[in-house]
PDB file of N, CA and C in Angstrom:
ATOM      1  N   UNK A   1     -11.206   4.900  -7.062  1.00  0.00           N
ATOM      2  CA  UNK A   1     -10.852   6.128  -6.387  1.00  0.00           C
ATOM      3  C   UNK A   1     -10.457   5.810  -4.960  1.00  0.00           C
ATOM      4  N   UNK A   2      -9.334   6.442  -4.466  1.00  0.00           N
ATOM      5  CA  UNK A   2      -8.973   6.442  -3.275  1.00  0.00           C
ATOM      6  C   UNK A   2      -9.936   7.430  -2.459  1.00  0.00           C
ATOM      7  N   UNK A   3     -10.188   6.601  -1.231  1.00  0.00           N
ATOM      8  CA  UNK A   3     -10.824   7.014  -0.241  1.00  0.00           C
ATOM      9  C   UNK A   3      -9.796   7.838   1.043  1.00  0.00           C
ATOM     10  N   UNK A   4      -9.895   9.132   1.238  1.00  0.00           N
ATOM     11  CA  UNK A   4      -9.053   9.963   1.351  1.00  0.00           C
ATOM     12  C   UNK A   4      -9.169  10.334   2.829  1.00  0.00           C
ATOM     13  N   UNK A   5     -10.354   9.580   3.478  1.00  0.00           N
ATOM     14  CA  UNK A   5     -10.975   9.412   4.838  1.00  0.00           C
ATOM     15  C   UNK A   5      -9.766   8.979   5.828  1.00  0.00           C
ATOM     16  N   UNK A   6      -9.882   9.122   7.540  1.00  0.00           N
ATOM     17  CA  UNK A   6      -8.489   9.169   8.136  1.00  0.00           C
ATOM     18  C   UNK A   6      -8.981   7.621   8.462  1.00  0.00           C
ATOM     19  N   UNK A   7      -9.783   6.866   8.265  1.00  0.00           N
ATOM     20  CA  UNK A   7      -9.842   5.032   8.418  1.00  0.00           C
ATOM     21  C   UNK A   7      -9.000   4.389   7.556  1.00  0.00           C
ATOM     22  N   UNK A   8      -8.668   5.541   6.558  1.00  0.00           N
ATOM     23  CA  UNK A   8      -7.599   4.837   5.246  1.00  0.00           C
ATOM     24  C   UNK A   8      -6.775   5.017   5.306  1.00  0.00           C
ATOM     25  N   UNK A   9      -5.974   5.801   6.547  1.00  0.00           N
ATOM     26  CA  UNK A   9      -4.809   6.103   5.973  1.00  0.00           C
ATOM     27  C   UNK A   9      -4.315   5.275   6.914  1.00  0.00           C
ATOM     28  N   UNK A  10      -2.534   4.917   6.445  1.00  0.00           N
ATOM     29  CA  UNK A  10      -1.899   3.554   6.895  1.00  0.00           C
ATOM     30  C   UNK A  10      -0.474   4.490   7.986  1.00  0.00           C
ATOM     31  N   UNK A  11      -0.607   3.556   8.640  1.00  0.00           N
ATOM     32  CA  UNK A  11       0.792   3.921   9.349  1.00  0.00           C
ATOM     33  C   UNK A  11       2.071   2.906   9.149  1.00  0.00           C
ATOM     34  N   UNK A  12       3.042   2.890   8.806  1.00  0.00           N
ATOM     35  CA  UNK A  12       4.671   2.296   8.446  1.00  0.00           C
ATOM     36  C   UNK A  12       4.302   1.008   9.051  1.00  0.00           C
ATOM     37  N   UNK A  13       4.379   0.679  11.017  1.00  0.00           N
ATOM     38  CA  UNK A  13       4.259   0.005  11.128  1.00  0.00           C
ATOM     39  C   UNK A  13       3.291  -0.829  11.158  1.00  0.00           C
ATOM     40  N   UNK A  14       2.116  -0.607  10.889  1.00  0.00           N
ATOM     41  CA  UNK A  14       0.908  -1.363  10.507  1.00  0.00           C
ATOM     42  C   UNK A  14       1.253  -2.412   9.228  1.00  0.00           C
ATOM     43  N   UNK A  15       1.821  -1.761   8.126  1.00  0.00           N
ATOM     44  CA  UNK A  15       2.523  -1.993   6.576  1.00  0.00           C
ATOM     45  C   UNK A  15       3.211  -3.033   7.272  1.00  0.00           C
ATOM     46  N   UNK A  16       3.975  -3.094   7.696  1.00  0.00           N
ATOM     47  CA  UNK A  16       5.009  -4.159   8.039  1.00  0.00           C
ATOM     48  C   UNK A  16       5.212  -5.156   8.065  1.00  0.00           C
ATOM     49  N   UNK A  17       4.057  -5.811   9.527  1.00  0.00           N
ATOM     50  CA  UNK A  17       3.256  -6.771   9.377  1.00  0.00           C
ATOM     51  C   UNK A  17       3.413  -7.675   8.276  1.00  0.00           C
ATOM     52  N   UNK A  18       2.618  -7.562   7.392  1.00  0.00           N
ATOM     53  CA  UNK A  18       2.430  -8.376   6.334  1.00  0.00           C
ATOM     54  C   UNK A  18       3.739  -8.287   5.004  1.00  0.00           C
ATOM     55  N   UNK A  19       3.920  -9.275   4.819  1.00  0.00           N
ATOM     56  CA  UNK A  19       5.019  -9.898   3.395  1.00  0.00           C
ATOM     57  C   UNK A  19       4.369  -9.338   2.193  1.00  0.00           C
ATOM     58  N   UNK A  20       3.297  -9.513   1.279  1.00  0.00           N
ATOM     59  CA  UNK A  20       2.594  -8.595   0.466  1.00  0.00           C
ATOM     60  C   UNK A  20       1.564  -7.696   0.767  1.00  0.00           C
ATOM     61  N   UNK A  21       2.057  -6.558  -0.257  1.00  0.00           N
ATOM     62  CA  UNK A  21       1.305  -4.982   0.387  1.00  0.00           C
ATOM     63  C   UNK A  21       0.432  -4.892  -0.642  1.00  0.00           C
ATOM     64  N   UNK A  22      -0.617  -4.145  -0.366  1.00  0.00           N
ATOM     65  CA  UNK A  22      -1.153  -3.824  -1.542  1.00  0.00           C
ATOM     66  C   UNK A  22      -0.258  -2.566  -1.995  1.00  0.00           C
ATOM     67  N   UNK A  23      -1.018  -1.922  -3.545  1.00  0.00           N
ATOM     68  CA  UNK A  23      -0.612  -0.780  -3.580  1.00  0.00           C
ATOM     69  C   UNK A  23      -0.499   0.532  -2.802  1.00  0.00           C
ATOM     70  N   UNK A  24      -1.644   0.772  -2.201  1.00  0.00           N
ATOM     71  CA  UNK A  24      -1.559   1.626  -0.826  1.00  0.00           C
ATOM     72  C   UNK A  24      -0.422   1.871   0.184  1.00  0.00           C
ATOM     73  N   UNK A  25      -0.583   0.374   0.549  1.00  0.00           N
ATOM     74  CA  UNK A  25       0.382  -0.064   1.942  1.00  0.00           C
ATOM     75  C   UNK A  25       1.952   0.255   1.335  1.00  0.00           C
ATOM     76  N   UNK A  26       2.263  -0.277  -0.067  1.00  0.00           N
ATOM     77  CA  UNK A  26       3.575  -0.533  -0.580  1.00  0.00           C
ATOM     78  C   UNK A  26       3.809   1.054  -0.726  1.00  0.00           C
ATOM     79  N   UNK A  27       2.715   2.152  -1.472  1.00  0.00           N
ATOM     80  CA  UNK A  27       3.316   3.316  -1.357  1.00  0.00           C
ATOM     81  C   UNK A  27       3.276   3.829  -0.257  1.00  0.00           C
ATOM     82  N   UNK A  28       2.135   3.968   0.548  1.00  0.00           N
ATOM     83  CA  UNK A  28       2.920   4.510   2.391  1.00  0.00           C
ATOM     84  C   UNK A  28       4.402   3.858   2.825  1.00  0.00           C
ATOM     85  N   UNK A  29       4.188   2.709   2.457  1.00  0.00           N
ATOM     86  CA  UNK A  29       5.926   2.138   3.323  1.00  0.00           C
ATOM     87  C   UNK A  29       6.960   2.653   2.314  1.00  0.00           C
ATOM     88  N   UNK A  30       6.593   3.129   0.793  1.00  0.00           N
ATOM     89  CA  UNK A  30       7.674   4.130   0.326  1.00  0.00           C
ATOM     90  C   UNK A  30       7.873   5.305  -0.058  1.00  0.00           C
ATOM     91  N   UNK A  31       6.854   5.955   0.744  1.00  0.00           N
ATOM     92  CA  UNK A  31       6.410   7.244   0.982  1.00  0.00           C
ATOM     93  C   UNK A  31       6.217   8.007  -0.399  1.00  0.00           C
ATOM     94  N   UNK A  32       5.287   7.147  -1.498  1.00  0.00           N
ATOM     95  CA  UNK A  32       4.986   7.699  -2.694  1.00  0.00           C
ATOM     96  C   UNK A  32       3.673   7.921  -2.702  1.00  0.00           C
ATOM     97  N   UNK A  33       3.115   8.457  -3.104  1.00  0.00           N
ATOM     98  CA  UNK A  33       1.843   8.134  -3.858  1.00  0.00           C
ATOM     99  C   UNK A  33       1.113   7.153  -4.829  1.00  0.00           C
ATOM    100  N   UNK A  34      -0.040   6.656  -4.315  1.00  0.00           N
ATOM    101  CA  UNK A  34      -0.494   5.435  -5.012  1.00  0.00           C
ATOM    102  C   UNK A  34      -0.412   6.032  -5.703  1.00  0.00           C
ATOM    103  N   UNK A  35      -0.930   6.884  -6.578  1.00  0.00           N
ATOM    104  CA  UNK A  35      -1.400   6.676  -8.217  1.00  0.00           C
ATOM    105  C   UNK A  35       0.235   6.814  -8.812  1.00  0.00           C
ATOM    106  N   UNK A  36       1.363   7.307  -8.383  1.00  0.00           N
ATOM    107  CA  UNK A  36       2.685   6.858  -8.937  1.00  0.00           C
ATOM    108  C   UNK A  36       2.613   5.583  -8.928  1.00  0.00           C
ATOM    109  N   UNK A  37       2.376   4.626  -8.046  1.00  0.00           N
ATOM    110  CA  UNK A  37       2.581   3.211  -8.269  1.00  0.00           C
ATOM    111  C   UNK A  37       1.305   2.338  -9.709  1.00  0.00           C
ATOM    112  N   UNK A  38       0.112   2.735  -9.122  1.00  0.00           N
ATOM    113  CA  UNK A  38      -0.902   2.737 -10.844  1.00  0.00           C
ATOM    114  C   UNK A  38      -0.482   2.965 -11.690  1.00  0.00           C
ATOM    115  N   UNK A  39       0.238   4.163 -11.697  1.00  0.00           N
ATOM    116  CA  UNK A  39       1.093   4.512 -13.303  1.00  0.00           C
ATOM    117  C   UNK A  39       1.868   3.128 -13.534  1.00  0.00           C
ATOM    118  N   UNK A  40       2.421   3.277 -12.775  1.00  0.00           N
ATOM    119  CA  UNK A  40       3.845   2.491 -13.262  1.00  0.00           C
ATOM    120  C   UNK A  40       3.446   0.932 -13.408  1.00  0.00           C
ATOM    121  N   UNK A  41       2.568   0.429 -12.765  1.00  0.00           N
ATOM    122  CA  UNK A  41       2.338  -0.663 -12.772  1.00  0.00           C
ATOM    123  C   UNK A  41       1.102  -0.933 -13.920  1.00  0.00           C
ATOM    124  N   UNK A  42       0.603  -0.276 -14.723  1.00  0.00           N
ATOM    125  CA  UNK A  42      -0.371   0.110 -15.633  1.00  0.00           C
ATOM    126  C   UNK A  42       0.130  -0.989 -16.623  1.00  0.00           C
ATOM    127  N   UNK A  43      -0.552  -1.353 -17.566  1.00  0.00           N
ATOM    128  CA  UNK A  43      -0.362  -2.410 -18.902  1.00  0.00           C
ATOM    129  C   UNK A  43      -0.183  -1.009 -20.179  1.00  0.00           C
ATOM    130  N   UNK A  44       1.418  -1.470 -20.216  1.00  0.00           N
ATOM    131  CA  UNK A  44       1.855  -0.772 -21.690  1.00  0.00           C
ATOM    132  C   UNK A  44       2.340   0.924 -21.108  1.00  0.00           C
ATOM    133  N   UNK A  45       2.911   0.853 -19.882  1.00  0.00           N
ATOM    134  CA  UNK A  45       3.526   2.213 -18.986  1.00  0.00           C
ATOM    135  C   UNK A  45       4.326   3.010 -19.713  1.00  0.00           C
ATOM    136  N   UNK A  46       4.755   4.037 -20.059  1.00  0.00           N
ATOM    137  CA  UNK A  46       5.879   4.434 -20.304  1.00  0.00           C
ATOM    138  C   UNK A  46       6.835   4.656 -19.347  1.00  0.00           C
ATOM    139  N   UNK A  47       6.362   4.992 -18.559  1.00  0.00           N
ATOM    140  CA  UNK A  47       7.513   5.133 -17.130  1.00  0.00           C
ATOM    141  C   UNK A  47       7.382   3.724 -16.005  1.00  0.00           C
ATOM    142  N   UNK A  48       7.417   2.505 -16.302  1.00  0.00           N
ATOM    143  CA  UNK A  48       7.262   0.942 -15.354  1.00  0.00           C
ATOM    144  C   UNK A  48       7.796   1.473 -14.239  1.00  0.00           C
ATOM    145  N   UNK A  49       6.915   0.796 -13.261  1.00  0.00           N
ATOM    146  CA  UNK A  49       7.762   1.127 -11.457  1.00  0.00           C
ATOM    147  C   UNK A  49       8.461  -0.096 -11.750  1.00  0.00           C
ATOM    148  N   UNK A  50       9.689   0.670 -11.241  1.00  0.00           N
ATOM    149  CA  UNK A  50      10.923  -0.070 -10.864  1.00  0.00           C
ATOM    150  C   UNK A  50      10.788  -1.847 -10.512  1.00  0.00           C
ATOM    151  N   UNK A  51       9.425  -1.512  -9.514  1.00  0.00           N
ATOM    152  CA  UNK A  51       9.595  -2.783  -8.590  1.00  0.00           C
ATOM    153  C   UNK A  51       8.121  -3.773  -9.321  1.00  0.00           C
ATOM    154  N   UNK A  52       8.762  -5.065  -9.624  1.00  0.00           N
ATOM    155  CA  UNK A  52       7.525  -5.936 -10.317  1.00  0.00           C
ATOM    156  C   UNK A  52       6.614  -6.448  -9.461  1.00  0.00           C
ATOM    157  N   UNK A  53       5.211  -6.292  -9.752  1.00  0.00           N
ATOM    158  CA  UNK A  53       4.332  -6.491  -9.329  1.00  0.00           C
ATOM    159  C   UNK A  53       3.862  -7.839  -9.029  1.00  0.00           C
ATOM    160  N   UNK A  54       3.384  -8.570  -7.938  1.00  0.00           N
ATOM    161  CA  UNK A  54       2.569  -9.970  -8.174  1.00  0.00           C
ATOM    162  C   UNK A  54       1.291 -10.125  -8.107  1.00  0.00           C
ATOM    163  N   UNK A  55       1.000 -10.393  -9.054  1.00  0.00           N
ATOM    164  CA  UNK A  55      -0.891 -10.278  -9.593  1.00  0.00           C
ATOM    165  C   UNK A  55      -1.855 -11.273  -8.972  1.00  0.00           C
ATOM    166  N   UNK A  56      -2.377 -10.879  -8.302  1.00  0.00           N
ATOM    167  CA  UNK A  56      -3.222 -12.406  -7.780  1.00  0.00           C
ATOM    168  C   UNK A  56      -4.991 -12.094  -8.578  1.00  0.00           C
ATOM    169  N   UNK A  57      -4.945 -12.967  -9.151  1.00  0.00           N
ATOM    170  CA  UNK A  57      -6.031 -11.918  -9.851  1.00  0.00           C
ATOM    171  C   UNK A  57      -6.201 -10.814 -10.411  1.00  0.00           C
ATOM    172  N   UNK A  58      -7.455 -10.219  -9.845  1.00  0.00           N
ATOM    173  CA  UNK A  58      -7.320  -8.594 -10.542  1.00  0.00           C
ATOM    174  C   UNK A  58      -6.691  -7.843  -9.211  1.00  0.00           C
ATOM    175  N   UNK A  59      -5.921  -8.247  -8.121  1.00  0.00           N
ATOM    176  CA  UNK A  59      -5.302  -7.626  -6.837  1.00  0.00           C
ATOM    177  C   UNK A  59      -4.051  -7.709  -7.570  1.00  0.00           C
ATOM    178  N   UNK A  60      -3.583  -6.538  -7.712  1.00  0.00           N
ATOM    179  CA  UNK A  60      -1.631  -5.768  -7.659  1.00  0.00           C
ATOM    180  C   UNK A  60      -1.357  -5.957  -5.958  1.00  0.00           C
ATOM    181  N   UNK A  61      -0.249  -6.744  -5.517  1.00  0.00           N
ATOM    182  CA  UNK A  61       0.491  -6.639  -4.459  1.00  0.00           C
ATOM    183  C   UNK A  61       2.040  -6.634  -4.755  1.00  0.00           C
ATOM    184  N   UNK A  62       2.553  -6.015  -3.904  1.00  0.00           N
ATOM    185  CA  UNK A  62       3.828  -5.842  -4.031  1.00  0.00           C
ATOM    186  C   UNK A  62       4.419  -6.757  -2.915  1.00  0.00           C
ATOM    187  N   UNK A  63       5.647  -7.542  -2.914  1.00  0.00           N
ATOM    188  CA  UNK A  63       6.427  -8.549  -1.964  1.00  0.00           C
ATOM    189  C   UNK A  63       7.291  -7.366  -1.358  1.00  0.00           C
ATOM    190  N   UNK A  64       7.385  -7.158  -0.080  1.00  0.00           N
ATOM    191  CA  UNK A  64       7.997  -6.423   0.973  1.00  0.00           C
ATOM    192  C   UNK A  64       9.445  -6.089   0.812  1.00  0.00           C
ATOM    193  N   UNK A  65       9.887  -8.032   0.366  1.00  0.00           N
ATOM    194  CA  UNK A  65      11.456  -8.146   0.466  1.00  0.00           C
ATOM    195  C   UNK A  65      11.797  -7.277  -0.761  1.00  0.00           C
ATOM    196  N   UNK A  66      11.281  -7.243  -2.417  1.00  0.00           N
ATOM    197  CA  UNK A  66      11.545  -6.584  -3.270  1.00  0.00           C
ATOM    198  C   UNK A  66      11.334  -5.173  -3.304  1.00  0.00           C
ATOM    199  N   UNK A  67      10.467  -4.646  -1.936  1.00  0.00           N
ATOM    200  CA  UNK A  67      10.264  -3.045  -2.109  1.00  0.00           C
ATOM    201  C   UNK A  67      12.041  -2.731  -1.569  1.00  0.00           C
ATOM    202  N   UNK A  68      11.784  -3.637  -0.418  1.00  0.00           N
ATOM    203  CA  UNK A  68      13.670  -3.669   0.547  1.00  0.00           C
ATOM    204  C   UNK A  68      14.960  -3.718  -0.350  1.00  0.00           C
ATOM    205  N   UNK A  69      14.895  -4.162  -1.478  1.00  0.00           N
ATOM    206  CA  UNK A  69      15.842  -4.573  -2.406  1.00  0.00           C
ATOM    207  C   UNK A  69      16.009  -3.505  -2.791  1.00  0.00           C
ATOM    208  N   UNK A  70      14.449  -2.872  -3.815  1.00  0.00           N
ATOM    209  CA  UNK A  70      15.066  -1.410  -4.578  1.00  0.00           C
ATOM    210  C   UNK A  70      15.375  -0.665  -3.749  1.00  0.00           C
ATOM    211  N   UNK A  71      14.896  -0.604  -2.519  1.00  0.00           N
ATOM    212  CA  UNK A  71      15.257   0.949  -1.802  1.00  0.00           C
ATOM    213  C   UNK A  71      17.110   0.382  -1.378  1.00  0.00           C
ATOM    214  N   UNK A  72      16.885  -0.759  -1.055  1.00  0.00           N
ATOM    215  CA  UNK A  72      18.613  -0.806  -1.083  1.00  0.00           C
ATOM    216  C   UNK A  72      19.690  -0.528  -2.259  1.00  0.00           C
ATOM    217  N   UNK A  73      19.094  -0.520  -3.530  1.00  0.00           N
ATOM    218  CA  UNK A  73      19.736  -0.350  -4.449  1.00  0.00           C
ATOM    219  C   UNK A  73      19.846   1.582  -4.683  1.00  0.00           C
ATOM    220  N   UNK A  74      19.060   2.357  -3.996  1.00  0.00           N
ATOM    221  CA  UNK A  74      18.896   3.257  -4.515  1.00  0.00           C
ATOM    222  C   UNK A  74      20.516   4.053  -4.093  1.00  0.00           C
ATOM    223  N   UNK A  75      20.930   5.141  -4.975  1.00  0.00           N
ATOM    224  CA  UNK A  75      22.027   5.461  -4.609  1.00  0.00           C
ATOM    225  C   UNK A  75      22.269   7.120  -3.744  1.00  0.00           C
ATOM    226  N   UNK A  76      21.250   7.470  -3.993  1.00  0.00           N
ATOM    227  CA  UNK A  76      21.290   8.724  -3.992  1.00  0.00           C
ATOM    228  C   UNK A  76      21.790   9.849  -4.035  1.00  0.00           C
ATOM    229  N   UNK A  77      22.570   9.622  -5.834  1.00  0.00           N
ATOM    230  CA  UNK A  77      23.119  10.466  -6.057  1.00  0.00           C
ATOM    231  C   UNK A  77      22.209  11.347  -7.689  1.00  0.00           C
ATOM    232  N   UNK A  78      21.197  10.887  -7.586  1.00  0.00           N
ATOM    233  CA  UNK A  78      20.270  11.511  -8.174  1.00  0.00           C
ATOM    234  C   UNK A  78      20.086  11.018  -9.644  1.00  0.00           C
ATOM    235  N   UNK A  79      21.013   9.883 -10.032  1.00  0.00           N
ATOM    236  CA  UNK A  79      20.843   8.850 -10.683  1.00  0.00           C
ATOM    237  C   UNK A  79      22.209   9.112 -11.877  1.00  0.00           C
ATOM    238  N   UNK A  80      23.100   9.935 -11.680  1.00  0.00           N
ATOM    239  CA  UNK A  80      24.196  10.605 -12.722  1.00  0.00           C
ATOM    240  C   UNK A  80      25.615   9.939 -12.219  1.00  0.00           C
ATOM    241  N   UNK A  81      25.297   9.106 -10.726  1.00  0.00           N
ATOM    242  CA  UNK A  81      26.400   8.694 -10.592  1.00  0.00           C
ATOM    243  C   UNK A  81      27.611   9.580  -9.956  1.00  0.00           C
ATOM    244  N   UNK A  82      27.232  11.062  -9.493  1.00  0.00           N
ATOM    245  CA  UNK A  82      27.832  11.778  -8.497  1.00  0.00           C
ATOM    246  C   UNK A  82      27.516  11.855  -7.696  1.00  0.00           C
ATOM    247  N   UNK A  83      28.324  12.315  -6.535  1.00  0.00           N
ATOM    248  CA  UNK A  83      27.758  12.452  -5.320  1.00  0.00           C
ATOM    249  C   UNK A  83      27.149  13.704  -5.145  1.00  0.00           C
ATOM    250  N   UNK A  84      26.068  13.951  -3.979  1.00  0.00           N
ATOM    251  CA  UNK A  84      25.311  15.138  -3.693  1.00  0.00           C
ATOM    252  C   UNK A  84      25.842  16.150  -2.738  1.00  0.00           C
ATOM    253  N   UNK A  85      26.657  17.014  -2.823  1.00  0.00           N
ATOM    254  CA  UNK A  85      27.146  17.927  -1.982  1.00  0.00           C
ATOM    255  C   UNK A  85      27.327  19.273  -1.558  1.00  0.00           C
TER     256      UNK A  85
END
């Protein structure tokens, strides 16, 4: 369970700092919600987050440069391939 206390909560540039995030850090720096990233990163997901995980143990961290990649890939045209206007 997330601890919902204001000692936990992360600020962007704090996240930065470091090359692997945890799940926390990786969803503040992509302004999701952890448990979207738990889902997705879950064994046997139906919906997989986008971005692959590196397991060090039983620790999920996410690599910084690959959060940078998907958000560069994103298009935002709501995924249909038009533009939003």
């Amino acid at each position: 369970m997330i601890d919902p206390s204001p000692k936990r909560l992360l600020s962007v540039q704090a996240v930065t700092v470091k090359r692997l995030l945890s799940v926390e850090e990786a969803a503040t720096y992509l302004g999701l919600s952890p448990r979207t990233i738990y889902n997705g990163v879950a064994p046997g997901s139906k919906n997989p987050f986008p971005v692959k995980a590196k397991r060090i143990g039983k620790l999920v961290r996410f690599d910084i440069r690959d959060l940078d990649k998907f958000c560069d890939g994103l298009t935002g045209d709501g995924g249909n391939g038009e533009s939003q206007e």
